[in-house]
C-alpha atoms as a PDB file:
ATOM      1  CA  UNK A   1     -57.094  52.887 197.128  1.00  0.00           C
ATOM      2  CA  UNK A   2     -59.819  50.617 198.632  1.00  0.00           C
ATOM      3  CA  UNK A   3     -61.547  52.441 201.655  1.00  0.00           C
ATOM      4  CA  UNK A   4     -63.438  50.039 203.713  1.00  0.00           C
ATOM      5  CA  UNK A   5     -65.080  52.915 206.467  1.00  0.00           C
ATOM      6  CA  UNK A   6     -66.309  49.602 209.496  1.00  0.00           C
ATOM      7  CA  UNK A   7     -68.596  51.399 211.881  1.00  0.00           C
ATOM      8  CA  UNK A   8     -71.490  50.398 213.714  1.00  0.00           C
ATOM      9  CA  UNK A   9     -73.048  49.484 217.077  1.00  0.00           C
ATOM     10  CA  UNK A  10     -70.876  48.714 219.781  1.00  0.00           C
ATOM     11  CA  UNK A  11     -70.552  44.750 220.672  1.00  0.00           C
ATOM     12  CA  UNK A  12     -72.155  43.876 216.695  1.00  0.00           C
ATOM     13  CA  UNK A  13     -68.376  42.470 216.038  1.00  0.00           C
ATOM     14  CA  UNK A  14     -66.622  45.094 214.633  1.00  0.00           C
ATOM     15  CA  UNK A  15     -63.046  43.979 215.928  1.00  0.00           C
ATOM     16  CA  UNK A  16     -63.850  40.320 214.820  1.00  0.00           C
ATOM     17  CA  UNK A  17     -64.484  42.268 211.201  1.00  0.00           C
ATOM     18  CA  UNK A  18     -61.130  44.003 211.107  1.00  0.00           C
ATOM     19  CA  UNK A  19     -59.365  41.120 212.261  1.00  0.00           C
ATOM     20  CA  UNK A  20     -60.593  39.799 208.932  1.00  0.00           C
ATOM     21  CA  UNK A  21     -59.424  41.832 206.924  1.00  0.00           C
ATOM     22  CA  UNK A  22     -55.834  42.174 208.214  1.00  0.00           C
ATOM     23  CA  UNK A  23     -55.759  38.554 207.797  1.00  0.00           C
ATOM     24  CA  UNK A  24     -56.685  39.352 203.769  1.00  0.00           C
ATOM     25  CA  UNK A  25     -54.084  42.085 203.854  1.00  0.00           C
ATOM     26  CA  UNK A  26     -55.845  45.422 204.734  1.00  0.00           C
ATOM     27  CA  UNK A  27     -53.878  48.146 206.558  1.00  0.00           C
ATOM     28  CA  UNK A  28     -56.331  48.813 209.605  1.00  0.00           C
ATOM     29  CA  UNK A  29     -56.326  51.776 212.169  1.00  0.00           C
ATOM     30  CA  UNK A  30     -59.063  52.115 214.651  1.00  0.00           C
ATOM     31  CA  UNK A  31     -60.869  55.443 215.705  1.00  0.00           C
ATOM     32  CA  UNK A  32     -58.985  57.904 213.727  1.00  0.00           C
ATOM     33  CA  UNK A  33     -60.633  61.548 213.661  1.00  0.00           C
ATOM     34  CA  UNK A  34     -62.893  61.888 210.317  1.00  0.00           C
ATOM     35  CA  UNK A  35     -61.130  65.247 210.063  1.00  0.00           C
ATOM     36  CA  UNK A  36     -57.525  63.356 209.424  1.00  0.00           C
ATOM     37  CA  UNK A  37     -59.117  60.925 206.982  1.00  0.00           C
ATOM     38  CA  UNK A  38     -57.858  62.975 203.967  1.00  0.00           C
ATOM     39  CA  UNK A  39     -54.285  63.266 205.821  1.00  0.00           C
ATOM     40  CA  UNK A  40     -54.224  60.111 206.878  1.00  0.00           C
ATOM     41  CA  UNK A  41     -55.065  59.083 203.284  1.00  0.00           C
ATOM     42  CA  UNK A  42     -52.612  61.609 201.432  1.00  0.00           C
ATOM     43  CA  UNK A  43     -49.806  59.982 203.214  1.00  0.00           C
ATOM     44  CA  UNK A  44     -51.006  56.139 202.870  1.00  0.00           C
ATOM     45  CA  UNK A  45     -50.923  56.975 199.083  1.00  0.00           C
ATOM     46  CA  UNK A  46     -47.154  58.625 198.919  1.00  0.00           C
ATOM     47  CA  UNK A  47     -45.772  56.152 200.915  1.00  0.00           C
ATOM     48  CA  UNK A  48     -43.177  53.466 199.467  1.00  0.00           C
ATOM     49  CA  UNK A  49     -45.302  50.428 200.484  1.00  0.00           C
ATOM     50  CA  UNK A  50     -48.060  51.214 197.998  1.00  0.00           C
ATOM     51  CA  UNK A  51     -51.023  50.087 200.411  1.00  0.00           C
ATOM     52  CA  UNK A  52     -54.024  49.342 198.316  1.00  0.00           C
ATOM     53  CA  UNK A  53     -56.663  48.073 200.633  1.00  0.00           C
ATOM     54  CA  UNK A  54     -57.449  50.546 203.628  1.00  0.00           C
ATOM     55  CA  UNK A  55     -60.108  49.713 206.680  1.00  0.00           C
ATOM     56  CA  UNK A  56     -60.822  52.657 208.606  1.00  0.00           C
ATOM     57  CA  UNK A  57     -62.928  51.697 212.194  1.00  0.00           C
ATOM     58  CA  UNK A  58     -65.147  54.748 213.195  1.00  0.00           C
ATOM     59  CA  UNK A  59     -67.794  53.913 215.850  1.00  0.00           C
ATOM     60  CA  UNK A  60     -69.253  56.302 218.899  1.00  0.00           C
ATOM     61  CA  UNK A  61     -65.873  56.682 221.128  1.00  0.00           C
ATOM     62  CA  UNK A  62     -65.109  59.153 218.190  1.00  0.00           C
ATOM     63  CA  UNK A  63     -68.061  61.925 218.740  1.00  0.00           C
ATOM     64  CA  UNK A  64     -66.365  64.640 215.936  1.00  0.00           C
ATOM     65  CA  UNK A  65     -66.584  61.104 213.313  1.00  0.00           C
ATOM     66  CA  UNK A  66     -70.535  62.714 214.114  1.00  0.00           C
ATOM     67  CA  UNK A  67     -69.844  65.443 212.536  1.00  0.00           C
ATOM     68  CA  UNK A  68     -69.000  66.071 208.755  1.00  0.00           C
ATOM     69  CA  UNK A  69     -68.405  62.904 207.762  1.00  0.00           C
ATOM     70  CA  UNK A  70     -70.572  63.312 204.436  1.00  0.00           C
ATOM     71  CA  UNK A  71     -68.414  65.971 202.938  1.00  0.00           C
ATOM     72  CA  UNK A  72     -65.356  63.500 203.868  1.00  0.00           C
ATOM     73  CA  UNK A  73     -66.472  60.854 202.140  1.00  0.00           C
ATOM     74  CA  UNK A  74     -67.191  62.832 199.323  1.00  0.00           C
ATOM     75  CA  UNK A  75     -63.701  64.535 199.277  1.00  0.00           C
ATOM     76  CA  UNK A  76     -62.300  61.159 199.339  1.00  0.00           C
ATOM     77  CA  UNK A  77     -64.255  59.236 196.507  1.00  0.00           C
ATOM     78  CA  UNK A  78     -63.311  62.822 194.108  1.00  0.00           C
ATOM     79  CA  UNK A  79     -59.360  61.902 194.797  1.00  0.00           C
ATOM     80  CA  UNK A  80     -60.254  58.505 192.704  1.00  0.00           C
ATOM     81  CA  UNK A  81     -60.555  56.340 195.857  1.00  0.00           C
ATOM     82  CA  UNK A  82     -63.228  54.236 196.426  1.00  0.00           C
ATOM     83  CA  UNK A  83     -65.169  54.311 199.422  1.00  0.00           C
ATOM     84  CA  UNK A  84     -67.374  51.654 200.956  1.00  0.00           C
ATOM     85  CA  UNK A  85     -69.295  51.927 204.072  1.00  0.00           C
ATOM     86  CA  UNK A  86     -69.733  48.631 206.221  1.00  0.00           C
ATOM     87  CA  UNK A  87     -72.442  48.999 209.010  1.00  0.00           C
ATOM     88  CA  UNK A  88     -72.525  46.296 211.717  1.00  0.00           C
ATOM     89  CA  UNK A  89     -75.735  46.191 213.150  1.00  0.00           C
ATOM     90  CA  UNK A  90     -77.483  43.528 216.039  1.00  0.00           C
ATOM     91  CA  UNK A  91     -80.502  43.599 217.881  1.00  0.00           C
ATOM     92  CA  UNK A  92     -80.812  45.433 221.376  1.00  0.00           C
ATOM     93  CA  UNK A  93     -81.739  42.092 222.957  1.00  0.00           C
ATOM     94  CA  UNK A  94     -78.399  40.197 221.611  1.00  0.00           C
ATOM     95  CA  UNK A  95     -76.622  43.584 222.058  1.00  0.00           C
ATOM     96  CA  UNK A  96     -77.553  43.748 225.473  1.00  0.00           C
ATOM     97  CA  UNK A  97     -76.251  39.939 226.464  1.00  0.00           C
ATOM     98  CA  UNK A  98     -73.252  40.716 224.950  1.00  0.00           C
ATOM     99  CA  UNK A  99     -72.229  43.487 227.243  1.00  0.00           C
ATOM    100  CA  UNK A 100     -73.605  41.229 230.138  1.00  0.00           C
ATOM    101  CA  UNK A 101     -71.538  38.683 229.107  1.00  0.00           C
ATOM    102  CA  UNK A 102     -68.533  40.611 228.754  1.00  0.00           C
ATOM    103  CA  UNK A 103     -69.895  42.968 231.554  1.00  0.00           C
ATOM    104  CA  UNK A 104     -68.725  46.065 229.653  1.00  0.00           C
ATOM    105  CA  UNK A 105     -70.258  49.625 230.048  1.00  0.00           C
ATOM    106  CA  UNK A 106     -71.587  50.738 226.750  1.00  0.00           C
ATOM    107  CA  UNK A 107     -69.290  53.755 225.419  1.00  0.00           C
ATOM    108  CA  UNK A 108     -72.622  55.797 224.644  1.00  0.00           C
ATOM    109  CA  UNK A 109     -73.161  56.077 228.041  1.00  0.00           C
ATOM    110  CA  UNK A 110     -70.979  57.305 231.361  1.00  0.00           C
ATOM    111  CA  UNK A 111     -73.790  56.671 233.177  1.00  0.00           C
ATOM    112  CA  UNK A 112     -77.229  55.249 232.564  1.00  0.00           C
ATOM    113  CA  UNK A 113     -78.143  51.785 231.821  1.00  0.00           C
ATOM    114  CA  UNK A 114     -77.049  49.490 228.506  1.00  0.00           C
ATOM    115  CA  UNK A 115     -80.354  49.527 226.849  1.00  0.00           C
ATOM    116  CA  UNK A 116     -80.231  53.903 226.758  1.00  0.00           C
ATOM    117  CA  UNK A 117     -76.275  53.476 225.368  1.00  0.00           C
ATOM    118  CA  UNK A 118     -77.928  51.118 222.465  1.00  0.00           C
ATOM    119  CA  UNK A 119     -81.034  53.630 221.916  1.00  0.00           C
ATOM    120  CA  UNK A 120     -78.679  56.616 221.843  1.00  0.00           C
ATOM    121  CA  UNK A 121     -76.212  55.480 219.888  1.00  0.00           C
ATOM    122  CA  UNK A 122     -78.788  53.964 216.934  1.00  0.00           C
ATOM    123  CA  UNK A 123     -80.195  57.641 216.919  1.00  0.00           C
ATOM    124  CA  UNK A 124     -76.717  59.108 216.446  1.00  0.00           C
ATOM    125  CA  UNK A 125     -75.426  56.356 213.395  1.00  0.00           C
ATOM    126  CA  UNK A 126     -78.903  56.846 212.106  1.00  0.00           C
ATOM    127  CA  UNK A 127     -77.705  58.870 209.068  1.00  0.00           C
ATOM    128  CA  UNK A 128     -74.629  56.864 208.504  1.00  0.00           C
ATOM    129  CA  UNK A 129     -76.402  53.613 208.257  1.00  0.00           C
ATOM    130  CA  UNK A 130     -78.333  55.083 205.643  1.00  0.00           C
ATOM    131  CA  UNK A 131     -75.153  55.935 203.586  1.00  0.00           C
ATOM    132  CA  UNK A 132     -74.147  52.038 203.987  1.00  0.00           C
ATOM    133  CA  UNK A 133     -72.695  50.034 201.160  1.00  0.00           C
ATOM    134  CA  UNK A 134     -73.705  46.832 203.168  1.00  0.00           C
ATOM    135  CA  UNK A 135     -75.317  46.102 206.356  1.00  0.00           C
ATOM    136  CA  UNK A 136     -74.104  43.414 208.309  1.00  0.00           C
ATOM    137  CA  UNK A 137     -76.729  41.728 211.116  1.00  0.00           C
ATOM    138  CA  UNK A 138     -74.516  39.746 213.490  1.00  0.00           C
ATOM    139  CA  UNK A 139     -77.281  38.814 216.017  1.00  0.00           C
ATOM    140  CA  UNK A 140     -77.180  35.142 215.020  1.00  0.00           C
ATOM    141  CA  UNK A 141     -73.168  34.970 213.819  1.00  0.00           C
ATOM    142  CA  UNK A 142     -70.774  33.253 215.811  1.00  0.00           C
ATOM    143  CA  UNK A 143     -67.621  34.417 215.077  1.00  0.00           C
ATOM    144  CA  UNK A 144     -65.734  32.012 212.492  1.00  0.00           C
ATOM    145  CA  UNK A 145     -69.528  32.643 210.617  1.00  0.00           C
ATOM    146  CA  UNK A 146     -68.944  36.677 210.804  1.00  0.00           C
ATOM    147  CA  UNK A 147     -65.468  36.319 209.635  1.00  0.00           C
ATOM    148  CA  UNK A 148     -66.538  34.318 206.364  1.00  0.00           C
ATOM    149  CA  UNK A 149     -69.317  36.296 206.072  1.00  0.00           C
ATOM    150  CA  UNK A 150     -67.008  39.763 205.933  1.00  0.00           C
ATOM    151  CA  UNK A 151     -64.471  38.292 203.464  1.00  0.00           C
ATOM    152  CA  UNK A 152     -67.287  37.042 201.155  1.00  0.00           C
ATOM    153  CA  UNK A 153     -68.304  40.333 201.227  1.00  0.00           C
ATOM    154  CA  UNK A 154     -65.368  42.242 199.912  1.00  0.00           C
ATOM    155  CA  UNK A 155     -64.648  39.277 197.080  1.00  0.00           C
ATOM    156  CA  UNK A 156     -67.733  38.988 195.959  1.00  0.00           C
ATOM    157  CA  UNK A 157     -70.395  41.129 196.608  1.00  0.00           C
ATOM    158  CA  UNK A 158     -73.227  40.624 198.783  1.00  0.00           C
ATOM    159  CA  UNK A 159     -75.088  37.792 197.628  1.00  0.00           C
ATOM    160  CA  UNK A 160     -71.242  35.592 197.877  1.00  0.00           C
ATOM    161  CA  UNK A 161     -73.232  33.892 201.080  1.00  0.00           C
ATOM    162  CA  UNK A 162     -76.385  32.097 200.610  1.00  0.00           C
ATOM    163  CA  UNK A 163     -78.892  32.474 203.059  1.00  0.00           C
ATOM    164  CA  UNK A 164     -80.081  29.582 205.158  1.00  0.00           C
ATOM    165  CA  UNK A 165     -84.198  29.507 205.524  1.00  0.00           C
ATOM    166  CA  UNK A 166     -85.581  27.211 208.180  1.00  0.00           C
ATOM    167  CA  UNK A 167     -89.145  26.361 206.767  1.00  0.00           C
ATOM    168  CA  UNK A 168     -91.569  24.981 209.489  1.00  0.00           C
ATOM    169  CA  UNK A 169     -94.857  23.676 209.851  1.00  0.00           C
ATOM    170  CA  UNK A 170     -96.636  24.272 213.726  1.00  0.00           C
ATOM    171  CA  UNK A 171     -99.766  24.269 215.941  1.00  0.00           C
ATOM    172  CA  UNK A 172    -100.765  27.202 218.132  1.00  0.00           C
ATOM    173  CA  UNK A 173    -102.249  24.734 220.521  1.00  0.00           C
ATOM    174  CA  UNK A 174     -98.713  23.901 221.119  1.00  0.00           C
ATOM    175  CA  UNK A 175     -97.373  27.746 221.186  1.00  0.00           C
ATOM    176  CA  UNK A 176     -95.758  29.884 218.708  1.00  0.00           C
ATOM    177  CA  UNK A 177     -91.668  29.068 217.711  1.00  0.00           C
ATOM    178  CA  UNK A 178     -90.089  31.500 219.865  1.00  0.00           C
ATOM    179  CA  UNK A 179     -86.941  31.915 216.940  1.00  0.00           C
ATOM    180  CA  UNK A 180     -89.623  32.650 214.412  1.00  0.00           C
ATOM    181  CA  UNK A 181     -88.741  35.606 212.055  1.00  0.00           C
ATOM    182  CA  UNK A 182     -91.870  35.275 210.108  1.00  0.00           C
ATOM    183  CA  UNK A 183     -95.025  33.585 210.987  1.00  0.00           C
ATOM    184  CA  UNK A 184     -98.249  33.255 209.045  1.00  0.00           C
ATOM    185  CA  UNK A 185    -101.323  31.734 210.156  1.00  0.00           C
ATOM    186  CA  UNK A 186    -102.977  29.570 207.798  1.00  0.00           C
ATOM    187  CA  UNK A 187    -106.210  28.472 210.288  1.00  0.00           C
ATOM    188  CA  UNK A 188    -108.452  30.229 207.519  1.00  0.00           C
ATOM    189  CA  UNK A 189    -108.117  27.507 205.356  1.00  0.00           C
ATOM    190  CA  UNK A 190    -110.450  24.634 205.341  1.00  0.00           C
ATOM    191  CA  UNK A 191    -109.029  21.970 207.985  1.00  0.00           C
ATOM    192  CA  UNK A 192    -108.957  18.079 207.045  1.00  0.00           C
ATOM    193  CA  UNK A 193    -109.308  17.399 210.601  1.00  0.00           C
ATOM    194  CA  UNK A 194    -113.394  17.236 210.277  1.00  0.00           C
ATOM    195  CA  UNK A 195    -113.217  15.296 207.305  1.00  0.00           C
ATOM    196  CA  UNK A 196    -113.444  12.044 208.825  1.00  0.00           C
ATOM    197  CA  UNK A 197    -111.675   9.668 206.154  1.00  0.00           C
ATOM    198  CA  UNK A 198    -108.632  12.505 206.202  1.00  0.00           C
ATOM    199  CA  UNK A 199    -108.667  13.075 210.197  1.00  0.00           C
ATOM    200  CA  UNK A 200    -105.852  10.722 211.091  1.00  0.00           C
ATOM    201  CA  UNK A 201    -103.385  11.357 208.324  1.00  0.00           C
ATOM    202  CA  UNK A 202    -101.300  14.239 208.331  1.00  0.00           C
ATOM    203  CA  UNK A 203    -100.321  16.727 206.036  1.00  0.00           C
ATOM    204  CA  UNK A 204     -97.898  14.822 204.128  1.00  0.00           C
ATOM    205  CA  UNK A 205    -100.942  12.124 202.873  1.00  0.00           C
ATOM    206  CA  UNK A 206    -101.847  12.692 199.088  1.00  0.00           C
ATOM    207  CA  UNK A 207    -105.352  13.030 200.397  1.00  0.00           C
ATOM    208  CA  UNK A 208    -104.941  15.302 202.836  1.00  0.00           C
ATOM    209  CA  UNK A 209    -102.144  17.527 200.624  1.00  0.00           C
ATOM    210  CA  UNK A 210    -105.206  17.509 197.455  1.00  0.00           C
ATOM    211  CA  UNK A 211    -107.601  18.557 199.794  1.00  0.00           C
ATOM    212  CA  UNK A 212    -106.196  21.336 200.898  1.00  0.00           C
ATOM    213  CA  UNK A 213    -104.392  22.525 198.005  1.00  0.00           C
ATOM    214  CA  UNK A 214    -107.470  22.417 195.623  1.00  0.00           C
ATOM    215  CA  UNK A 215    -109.517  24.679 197.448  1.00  0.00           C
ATOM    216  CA  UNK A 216    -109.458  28.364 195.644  1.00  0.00           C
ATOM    217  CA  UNK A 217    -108.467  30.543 198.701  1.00  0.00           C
ATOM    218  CA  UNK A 218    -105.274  27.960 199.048  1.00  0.00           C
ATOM    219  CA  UNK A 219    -104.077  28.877 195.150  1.00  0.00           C
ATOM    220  CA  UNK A 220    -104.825  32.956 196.003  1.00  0.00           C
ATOM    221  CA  UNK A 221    -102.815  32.767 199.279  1.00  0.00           C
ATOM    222  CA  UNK A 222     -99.973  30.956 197.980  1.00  0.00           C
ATOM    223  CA  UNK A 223    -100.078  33.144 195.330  1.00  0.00           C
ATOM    224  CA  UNK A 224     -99.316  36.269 197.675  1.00  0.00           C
ATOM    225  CA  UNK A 225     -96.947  34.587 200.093  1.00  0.00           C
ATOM    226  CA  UNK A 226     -95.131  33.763 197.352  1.00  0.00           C
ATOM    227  CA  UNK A 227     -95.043  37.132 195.868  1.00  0.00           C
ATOM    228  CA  UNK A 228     -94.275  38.856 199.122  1.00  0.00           C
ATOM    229  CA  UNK A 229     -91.616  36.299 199.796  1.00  0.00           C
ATOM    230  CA  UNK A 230     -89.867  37.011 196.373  1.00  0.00           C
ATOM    231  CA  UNK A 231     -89.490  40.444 197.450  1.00  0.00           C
ATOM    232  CA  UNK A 232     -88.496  40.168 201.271  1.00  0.00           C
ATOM    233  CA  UNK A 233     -85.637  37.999 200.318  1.00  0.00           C
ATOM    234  CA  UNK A 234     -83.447  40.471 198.276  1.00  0.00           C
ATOM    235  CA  UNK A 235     -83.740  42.916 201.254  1.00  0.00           C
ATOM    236  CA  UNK A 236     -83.049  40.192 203.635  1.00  0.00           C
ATOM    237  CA  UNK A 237     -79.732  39.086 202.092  1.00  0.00           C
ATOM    238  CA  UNK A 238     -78.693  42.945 202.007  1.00  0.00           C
ATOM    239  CA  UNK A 239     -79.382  43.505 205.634  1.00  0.00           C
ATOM    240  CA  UNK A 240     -76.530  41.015 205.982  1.00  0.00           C
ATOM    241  CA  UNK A 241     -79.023  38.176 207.371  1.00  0.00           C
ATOM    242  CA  UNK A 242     -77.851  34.724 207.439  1.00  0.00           C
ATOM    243  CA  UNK A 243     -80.470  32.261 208.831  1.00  0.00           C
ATOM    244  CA  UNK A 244     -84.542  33.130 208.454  1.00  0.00           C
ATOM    245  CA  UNK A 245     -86.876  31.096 210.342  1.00  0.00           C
ATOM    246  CA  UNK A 246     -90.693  30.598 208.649  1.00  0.00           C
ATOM    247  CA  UNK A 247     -92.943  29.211 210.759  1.00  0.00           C
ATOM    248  CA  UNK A 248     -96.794  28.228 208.889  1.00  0.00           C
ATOM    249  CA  UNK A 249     -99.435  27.574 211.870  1.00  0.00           C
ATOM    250  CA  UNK A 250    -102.522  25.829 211.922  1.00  0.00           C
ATOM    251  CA  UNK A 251    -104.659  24.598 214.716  1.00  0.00           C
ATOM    252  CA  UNK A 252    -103.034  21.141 215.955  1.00  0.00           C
ATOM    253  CA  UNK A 253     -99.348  21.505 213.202  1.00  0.00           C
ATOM    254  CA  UNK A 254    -100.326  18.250 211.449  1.00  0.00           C
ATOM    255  CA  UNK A 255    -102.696  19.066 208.336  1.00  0.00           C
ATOM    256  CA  UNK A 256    -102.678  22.643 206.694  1.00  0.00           C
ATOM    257  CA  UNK A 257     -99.508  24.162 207.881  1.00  0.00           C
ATOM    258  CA  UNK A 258     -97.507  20.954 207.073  1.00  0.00           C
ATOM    259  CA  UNK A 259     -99.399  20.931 203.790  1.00  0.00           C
ATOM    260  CA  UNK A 260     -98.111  24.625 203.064  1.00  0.00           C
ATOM    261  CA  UNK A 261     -94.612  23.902 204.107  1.00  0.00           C
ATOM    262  CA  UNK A 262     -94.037  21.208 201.821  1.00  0.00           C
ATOM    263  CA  UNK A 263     -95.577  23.491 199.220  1.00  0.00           C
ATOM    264  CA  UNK A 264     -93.179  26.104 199.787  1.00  0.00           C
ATOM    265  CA  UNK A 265     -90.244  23.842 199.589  1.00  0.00           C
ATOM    266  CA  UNK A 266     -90.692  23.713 195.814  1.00  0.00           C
ATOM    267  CA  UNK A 267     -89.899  27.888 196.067  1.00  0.00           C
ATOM    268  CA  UNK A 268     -87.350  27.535 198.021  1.00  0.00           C
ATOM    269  CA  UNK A 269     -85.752  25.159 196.087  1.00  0.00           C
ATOM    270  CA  UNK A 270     -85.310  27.720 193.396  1.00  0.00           C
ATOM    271  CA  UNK A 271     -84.128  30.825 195.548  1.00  0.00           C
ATOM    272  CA  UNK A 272     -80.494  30.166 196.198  1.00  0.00           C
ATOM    273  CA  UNK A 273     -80.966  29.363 199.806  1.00  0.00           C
ATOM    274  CA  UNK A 274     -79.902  26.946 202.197  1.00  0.00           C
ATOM    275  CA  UNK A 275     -83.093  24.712 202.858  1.00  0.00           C
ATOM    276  CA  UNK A 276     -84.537  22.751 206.185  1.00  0.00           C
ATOM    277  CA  UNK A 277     -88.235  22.087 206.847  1.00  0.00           C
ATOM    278  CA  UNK A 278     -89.144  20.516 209.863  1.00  0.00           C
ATOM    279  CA  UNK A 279     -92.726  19.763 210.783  1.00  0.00           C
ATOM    280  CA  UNK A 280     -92.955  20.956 214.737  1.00  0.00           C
ATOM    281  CA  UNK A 281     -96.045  19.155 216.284  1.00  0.00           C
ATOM    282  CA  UNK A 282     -97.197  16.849 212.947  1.00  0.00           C
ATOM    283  CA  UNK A 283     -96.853  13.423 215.168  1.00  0.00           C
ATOM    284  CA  UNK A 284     -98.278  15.037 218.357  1.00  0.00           C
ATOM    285  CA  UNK A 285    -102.050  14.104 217.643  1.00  0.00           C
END
């Protein structure tokens, strides 16, 4: 049999996940005891329906799925099955509006406040999340997006959804992008706005774009985001990620940090991602 083992933090859209997968035919049962896995398994396999596809949900209400789980697994995967670990995951921020929203008490906790449930339960699921076939960040899923994302999972593998990157050029004068996942500062680089014949164009002139780009320290730097970018990505995609915000900053957002934007469109372009630059503050003078 397939063993899909769905665990994670509580409110990261677990039951959205197994309502997934019944719809693609798994046989589901939530918070069974790790110790009646093998039973529960045993029986599942000498029964006349011939069930194939098995999702087991194990999460906190279960404390004994704590302990032994390991030597489970491993009794499991030596009967032939195969065993995959899904871990839903969310950040305590979006965690916490969820219970406030749904005005829940989190299971970790009897008493005590939501953010202690979230920081007790990561310590517990520590060592599972480790063991994780795939990690699945739900902090900017809606539902329907969670749903396709789980399915395209368990088809094809974890790169079945492409990741969408929001590229965009800024100004500090005007404040850092609050939704920014990465930001890099590019106000080292020599700025077009004290070259008079360049100082009212924007990034996107020819002048202003050759300028800055033929200037050594531009061809190193570009040279390193690049690199570092080429490796973040991989990881990004296997934390379960679906939408990565780059924000480039210069001084005023209309000269270097458009000028490196539109420069890393051409990388983007050949990363298998779903692509938007903007340019925040470019026509704000």
């Amino acid at each position: 049999m397939r063993i899909l083992i769905i665990t994670g933090l509580s409110g990261s859209g677990k039951s959205t996940a197994v309502r997934a997968l019944e719809d693609e035919g798994f046989f589901c049962l939530d918070n069974l005891p790790v110790t009646l896995f093998p039973t529960f398994i045993e029986l599942v396999d000498k029964s006349k329906e011939r069930v194939r596809d098995v999702a087991l949900v194990m999460d906190i209400r279960g404390r004994d799925f704590l302990k032994g789980y390991e030597k489970v697994f491993q009794e499991i995967g030596e009967e032939g099955h195969s065993v995959e670990i899904i871990f839903f995951d969310a950040t305590d921020e979006v965690l916490i509006r969820r219970f406030s929203e749904t005005r829940r008490r989190h299971p970790a906790q009897e008493s005590g406040s939501v953010p202690e449930g979230i920081r007790f339960e990561r310590e517990l699921l520590s060592g599972l999340k480790r063991m994780a076939t795939f990690i699945i960040d739900t902090s900017e899923l809606n539902v329907h997006q969670l749903k396709e994302l789980v399915i395209a999972r368990i088809k094809g593998g974890q790169e079945a959804r492409e990741l969408t990157v929001h590229l965009q050029s800024f100004g500090y004068r005007f404040g850092i992008p609050l939704e920014s996942d990465l930001v890099m500062d590019v106000r080292f680089l020599p700025n077009p706005h004290f070259v008079p014949e360049l100082k009212e164009f924007s990034g996107l002139d020819p002048g202003v774009r050759n300028y800055v780009l033929e200037k050594p320290e531009t061809a190193v730097f570009l040279g390193k985001l690049t690199d570092m970018l080429e490796f973040l990505l991989p990881g990004y995609r296997h934390e379960g990620k679906s939408y990565l915000t780059i924000s480039i900053g210069c001084t005023g957002g209309r000269h270097r940090s458009v000028v490196i934007a539109e420069e890393l469109r051409a990388f983007f372009n050949g990363q298998k991602v779903n692509l938007k630059v903007t340019h925040r503050d470019m026509e704000k003078g």
